[in-house]
Protein backbone atom coordinates (compact mmCIF):
# COMPACT_ATOMS: atom_id res chain seq x y z
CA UNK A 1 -6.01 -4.41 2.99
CA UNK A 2 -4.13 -1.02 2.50
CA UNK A 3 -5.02 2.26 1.88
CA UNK A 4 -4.38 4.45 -0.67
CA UNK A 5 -4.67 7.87 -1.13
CA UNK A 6 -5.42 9.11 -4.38
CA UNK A 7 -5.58 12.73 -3.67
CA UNK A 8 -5.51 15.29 -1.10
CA UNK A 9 -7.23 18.73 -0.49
CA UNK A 10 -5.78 20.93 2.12
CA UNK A 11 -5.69 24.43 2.95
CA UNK A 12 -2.47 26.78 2.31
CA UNK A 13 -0.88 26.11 5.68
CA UNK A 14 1.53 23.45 6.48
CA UNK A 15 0.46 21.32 3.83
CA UNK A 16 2.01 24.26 1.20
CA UNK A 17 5.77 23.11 2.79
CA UNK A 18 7.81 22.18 -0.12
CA UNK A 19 8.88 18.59 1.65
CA UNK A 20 5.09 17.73 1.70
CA UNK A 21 4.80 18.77 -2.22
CA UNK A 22 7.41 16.59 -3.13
CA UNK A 23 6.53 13.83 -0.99
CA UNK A 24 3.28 13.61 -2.76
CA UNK A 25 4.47 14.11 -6.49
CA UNK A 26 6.72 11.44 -5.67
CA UNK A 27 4.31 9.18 -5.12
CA UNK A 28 1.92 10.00 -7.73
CA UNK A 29 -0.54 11.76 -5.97
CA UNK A 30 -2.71 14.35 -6.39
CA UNK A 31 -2.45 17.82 -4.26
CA UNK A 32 -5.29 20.73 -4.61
CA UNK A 33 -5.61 23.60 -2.27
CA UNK A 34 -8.50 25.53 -0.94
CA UNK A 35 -8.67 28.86 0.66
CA UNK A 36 -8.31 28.69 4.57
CA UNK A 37 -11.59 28.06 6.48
CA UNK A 38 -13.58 27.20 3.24
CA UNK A 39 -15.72 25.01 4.91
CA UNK A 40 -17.63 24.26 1.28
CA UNK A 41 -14.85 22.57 -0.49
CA UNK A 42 -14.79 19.93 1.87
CA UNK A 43 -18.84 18.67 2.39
CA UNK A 44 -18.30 15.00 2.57
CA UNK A 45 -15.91 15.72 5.99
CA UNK A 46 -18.52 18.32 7.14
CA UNK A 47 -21.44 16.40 6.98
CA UNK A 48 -19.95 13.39 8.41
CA UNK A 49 -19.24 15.77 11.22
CA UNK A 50 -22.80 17.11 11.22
CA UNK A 51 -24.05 13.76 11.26
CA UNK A 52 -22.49 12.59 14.51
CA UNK A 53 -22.56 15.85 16.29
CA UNK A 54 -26.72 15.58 15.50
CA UNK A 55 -26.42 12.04 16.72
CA UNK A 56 -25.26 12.19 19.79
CA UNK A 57 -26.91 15.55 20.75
CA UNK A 58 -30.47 13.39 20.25
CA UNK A 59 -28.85 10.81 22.53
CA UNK A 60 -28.16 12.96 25.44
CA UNK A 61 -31.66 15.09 24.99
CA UNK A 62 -33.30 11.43 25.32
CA UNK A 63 -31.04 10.49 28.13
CA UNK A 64 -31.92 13.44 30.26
CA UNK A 65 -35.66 13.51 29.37
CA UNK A 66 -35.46 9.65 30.53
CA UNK A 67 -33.31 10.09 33.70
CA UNK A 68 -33.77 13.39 34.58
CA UNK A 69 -31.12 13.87 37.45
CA UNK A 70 -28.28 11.16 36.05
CA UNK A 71 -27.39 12.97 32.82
CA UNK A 72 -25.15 15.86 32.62
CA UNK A 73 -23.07 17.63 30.30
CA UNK A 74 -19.93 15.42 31.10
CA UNK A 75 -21.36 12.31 29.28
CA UNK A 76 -21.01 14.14 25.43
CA UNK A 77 -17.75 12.17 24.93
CA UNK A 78 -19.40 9.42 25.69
CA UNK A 79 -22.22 9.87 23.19
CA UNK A 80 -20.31 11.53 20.74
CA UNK A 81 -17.86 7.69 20.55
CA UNK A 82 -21.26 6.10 20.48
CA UNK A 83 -22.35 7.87 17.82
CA UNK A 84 -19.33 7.67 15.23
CA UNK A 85 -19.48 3.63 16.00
CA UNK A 86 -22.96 3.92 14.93
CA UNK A 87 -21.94 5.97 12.01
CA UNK A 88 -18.74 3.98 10.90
């Protein structure tokens, strides 16, 4: 099953080249632009972010309350994997 991409929204850096812009009208897609760092125009990406980052933080506050000296800081990765499977 492919993908396709209907439309794109990207800031004004590197996605403003001209050989992007033409790459995308040739195909018959769409191209928008936000202002840079406008974290509001794109909620559906931040909240999925949210989401996980929320996710596995709960995971490793329950893993250290449960094992108290085997949980450190260098098992986020971990969690944070864990918790976009979960997600996805």
């Amino acid at each position: 099953m492919a993908l396709v991409v209907d439309s794109y929204l990207a800031d004004n850096g590197v996605f403003k080249v001209s050989s992007f812009v033409k790459y995308i009208r040739e195909y018959n897609q769409w191209l928008r632009f936000c202002s840079v760092n406008a974290h509001n125009q794109n909620g559906v990406a931040e909240r999925a972010v949210k989401i996980i980052s929320d996710t596995s933080w709960a995971m490793m506050l329950y893993a250290s309350v449960s094992w108290k000296d085997g949980i450190d800081s260098l098992f986020w990765p971990i969690y944070t994997i864990y918790a976009a499977c979960i997600s996805n």
